[in-house]
Protein backbone atom coordinates (compact mmCIF):
# COMPACT_ATOMS: atom_id res chain seq x y z
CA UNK A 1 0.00 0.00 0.00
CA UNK A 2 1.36 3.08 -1.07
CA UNK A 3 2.50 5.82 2.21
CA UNK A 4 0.47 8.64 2.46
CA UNK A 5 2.96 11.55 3.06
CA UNK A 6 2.27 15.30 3.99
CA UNK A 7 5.76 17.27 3.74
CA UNK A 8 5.77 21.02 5.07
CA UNK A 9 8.88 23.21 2.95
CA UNK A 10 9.25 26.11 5.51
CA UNK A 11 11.75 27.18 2.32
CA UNK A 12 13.58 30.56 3.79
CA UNK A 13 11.10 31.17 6.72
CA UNK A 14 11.82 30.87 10.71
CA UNK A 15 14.93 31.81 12.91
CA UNK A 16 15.96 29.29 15.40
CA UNK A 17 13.83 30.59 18.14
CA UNK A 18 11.07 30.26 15.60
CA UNK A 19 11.50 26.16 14.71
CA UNK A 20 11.84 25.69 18.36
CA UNK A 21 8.37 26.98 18.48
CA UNK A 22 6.96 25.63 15.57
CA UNK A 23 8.64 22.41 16.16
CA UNK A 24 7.27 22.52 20.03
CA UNK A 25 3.56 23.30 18.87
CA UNK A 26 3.45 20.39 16.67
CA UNK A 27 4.90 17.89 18.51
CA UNK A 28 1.91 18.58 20.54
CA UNK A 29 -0.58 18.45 18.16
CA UNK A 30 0.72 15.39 16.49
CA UNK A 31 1.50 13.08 19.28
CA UNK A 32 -0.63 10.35 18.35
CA UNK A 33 -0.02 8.04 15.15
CA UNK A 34 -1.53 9.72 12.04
CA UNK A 35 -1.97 7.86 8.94
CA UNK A 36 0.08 10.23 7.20
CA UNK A 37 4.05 10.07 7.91
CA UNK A 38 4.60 13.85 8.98
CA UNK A 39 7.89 15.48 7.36
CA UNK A 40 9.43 18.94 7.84
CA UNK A 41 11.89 20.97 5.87
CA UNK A 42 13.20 23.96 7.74
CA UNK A 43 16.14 26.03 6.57
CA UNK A 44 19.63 24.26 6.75
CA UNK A 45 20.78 26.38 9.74
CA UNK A 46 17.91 24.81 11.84
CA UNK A 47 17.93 21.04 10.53
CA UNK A 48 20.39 19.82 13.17
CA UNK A 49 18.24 21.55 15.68
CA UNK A 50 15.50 19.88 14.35
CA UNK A 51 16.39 16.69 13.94
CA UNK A 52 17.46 16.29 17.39
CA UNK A 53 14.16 18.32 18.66
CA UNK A 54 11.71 15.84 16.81
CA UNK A 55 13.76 12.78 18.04
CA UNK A 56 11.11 9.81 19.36
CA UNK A 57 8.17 12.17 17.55
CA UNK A 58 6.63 10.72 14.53
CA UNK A 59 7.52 13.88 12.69
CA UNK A 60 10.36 13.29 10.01
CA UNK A 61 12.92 15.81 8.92
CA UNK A 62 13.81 16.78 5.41
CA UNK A 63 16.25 19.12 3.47
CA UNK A 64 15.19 21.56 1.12
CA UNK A 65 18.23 20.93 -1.30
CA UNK A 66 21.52 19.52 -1.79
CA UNK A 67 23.97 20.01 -4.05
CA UNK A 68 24.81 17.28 -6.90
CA UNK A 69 28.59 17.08 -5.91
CA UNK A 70 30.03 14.65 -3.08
CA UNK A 71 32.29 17.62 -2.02
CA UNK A 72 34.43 20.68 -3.20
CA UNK A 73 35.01 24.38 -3.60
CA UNK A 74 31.27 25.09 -3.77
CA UNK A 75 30.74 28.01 -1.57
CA UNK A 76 27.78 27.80 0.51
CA UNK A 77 26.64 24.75 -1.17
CA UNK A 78 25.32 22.00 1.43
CA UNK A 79 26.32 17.95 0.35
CA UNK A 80 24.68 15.73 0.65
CA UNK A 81 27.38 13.50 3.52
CA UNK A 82 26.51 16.51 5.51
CA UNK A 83 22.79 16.01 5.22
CA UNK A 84 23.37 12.15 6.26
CA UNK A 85 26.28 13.15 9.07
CA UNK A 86 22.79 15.13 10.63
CA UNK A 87 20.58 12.18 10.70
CA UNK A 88 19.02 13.68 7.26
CA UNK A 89 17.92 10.89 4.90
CA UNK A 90 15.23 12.71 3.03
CA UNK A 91 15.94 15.78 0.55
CA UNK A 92 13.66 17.70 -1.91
CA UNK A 93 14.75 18.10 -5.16
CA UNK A 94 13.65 19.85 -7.70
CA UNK A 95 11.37 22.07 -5.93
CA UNK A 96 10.00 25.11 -8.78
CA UNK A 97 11.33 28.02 -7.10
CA UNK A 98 15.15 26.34 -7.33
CA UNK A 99 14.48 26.16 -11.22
CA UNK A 100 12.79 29.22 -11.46
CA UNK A 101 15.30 31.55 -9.36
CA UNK A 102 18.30 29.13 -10.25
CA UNK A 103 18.01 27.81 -12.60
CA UNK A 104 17.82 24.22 -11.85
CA UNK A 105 17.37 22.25 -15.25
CA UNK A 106 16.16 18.56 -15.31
CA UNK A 107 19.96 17.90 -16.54
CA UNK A 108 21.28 19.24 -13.28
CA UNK A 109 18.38 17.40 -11.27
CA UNK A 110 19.52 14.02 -12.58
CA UNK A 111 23.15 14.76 -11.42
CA UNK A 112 21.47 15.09 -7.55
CA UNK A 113 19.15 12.70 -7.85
CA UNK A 114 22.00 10.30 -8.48
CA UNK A 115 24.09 11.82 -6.18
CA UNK A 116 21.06 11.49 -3.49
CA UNK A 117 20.28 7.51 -4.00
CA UNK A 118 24.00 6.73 -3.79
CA UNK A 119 24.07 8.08 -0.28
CA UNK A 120 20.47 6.25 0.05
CA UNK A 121 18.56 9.15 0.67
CA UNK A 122 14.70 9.36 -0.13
CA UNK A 123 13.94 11.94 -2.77
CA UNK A 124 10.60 14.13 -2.93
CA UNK A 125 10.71 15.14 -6.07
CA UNK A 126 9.31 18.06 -7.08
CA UNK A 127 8.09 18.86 -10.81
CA UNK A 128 5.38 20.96 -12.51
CA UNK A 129 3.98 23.50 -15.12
CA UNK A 130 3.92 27.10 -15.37
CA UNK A 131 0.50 28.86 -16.02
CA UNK A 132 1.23 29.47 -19.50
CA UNK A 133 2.02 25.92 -20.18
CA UNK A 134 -1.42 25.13 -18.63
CA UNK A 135 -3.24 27.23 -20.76
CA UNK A 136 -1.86 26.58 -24.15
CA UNK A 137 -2.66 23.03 -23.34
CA UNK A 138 0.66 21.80 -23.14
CA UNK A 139 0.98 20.81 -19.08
CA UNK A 140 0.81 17.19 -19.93
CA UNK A 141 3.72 17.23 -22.29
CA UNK A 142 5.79 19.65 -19.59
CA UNK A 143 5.00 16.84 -16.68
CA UNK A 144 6.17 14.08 -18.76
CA UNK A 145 9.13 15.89 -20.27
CA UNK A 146 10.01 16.63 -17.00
CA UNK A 147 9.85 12.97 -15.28
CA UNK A 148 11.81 11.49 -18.40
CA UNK A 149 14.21 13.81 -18.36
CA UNK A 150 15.36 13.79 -14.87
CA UNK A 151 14.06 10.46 -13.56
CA UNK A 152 13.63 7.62 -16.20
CA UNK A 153 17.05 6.31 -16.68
CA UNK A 154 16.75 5.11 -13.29
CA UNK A 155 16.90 1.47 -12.25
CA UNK A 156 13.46 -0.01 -11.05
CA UNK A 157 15.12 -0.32 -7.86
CA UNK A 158 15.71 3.20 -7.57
CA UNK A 159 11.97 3.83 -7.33
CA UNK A 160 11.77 2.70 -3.55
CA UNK A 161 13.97 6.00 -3.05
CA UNK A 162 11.82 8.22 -4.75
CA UNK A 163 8.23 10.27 -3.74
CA UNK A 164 6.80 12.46 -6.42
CA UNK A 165 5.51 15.84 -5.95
CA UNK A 166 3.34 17.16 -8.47
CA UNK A 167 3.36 21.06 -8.07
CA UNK A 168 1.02 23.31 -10.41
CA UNK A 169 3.54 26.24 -10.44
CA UNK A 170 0.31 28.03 -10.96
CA UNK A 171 -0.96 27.49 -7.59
CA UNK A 172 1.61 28.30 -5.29
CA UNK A 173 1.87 31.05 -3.48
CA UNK A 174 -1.14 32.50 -5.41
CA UNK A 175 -3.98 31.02 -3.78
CA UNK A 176 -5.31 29.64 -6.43
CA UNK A 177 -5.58 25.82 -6.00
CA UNK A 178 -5.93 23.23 -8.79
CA UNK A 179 -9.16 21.65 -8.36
CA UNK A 180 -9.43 17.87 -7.06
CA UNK A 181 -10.53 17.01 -10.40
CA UNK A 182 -7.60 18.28 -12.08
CA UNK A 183 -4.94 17.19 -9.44
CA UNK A 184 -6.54 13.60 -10.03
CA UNK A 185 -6.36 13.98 -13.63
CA UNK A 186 -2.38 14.75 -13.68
CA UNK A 187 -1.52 12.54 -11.12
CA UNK A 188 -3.45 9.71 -13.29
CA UNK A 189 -1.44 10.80 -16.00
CA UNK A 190 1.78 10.57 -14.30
CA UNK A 191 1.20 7.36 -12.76
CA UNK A 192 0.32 5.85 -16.49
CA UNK A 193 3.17 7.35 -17.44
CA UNK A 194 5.27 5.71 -15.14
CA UNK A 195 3.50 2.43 -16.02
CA UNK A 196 4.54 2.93 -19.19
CA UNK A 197 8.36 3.53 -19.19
CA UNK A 198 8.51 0.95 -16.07
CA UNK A 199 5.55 -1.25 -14.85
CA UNK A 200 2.62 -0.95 -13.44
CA UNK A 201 3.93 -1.84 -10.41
CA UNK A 202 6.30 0.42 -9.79
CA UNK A 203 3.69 3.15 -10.75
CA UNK A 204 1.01 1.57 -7.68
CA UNK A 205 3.80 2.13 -5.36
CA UNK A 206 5.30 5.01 -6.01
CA UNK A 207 3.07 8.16 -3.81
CA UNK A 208 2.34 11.40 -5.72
CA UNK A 209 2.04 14.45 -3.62
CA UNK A 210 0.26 17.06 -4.61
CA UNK A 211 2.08 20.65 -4.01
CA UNK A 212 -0.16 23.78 -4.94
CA UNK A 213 -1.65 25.72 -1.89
CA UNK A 214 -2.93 23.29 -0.04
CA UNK A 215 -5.23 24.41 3.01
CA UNK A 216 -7.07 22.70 5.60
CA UNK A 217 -10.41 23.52 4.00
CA UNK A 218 -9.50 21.96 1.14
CA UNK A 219 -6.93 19.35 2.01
CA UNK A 220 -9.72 16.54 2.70
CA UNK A 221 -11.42 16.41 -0.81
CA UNK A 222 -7.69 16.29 -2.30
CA UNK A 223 -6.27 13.96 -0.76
CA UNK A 224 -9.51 11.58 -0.93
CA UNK A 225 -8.51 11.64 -4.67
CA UNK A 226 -7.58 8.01 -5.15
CA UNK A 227 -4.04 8.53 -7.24
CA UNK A 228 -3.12 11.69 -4.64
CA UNK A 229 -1.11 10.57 -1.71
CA UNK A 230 -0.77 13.50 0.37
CA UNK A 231 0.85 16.86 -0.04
CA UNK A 232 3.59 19.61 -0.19
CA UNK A 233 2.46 21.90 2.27
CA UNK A 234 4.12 25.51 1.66
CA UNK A 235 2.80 28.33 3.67
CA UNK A 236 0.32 26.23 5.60
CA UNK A 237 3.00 24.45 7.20
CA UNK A 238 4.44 27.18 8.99
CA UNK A 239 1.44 27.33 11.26
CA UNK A 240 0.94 24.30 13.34
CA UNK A 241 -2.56 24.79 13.71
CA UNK A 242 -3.16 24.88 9.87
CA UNK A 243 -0.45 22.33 8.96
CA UNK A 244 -1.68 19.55 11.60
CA UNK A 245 -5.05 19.75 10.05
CA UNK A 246 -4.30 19.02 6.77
CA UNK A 247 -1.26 16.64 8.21
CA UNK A 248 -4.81 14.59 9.67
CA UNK A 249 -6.89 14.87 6.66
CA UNK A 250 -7.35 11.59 5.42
């Protein structure tokens, strides 16, 4: 049975006093088993701090990044033995604002997501189209352009690594939310598509978040959606009443 996930990207948001907060709040609001596994992705100055905060919680930790080299003169850059040297096995890659603002192609993506499984770290992987895309029809062709070019030269193996994220670039930030109906219909389309280059196996197990402002008034009738699997929670998850409503929503 595929894991139903809900993942809250704090991206740059929250000082440390802040996550202790946060991190304190929910803890207390999600102390009994949900049927969701619970992840959060502060900012890399807090994931230490965050890991060892949520320790014996059934709240995960996760990067926001990494980079796609094991180590070097990359200033600033995180790797990802750091990530693992932390207790951090779970990364997102991929996420739209890194290709957007830096221009993070699905070339560069492959050379992480590599990098990622070889250190055995789980991968939410993040991947989407732009309004225009949408409305010239072509969102279907972006989505599987997208998986193929970062994803399918992967072993089948490699699959038990990997969550999908399906993220409308659309609908985040904006308030405007994909309907059910049309967060179904793409994440139907990815899973066939996955069936497809691999098998239809693979495709049943893999879980497809879906990542475009995702609320707690609406997170119920999305994630009942029977190819949806949960969420990328963006500015929801910063507030732990918000984020451990939807993170209960099934």
């Amino acid at each position: 049975m595929r894991a139903k996930i809900v993942a809250g990207n704090w991206k740059m948001n929250k000082n440390l006093a802040d996550t202790g907060v946060l991190l304190s709040e929910l803890k207390e609001k999600l102390n009994t088993s949900t049927e969701a596994q619970v992840i959060v992705a502060p900012t890399f100055t807090n994931l230490y701090y965050a890991f060892e905060e949520l320790k014996g919680s059934n709240i995960g930790v996760a990067a926001q990044n990494m980079h796609q080299a094991e180590s070097g003169a990359f200033t600033g850059e995180i790797s990802v033995d750091m990530l693992s040297s932390i207790g951090v096995k779970t990364v997102i890659l991929g996420h739209s604002e890194r290709r957007a603002y830096f221009g993070e192609t699905d070339e560069l993506l492959a050379e992480k997501v590599t990098t990622a499984l070889k250190h055995g770290m789980t991968i939410i992987f993040c991947f989407g189209e732009e309004l225009e895309e949408r409305k010239s029809d072509n969102h279907f062709n972006v989505v599987e352009s997208q998986l193929k070019n970062a994803l399918f030269k992967l072993d089948s193996e490699a699959w038990k690594q990997i969550v999908l994220a399906y993220e409308p670039v659309w609908a985040i930030g904006t308030g405007e939310t994909a309907s059910p109906e049309q967060a179904q219909e793409m994440h139907a389309f990815i899973r066939k598509t996955i069936a497809e280059a691999y098998t239809t196996e693979i495709a049943e197990e893999v879980s497809i978040l879906y990542g475009g402002s995702v609320k707690p008034n609406n997170a119920k009738e999305i994630f009942a959606k029977p190819d949806v699997d949960g969420g990328l929670i963006g500015g929801a998850s910063l507030d732990a009443e918000s984020f451990s409503a939807i993170a209960t929503s099934f």
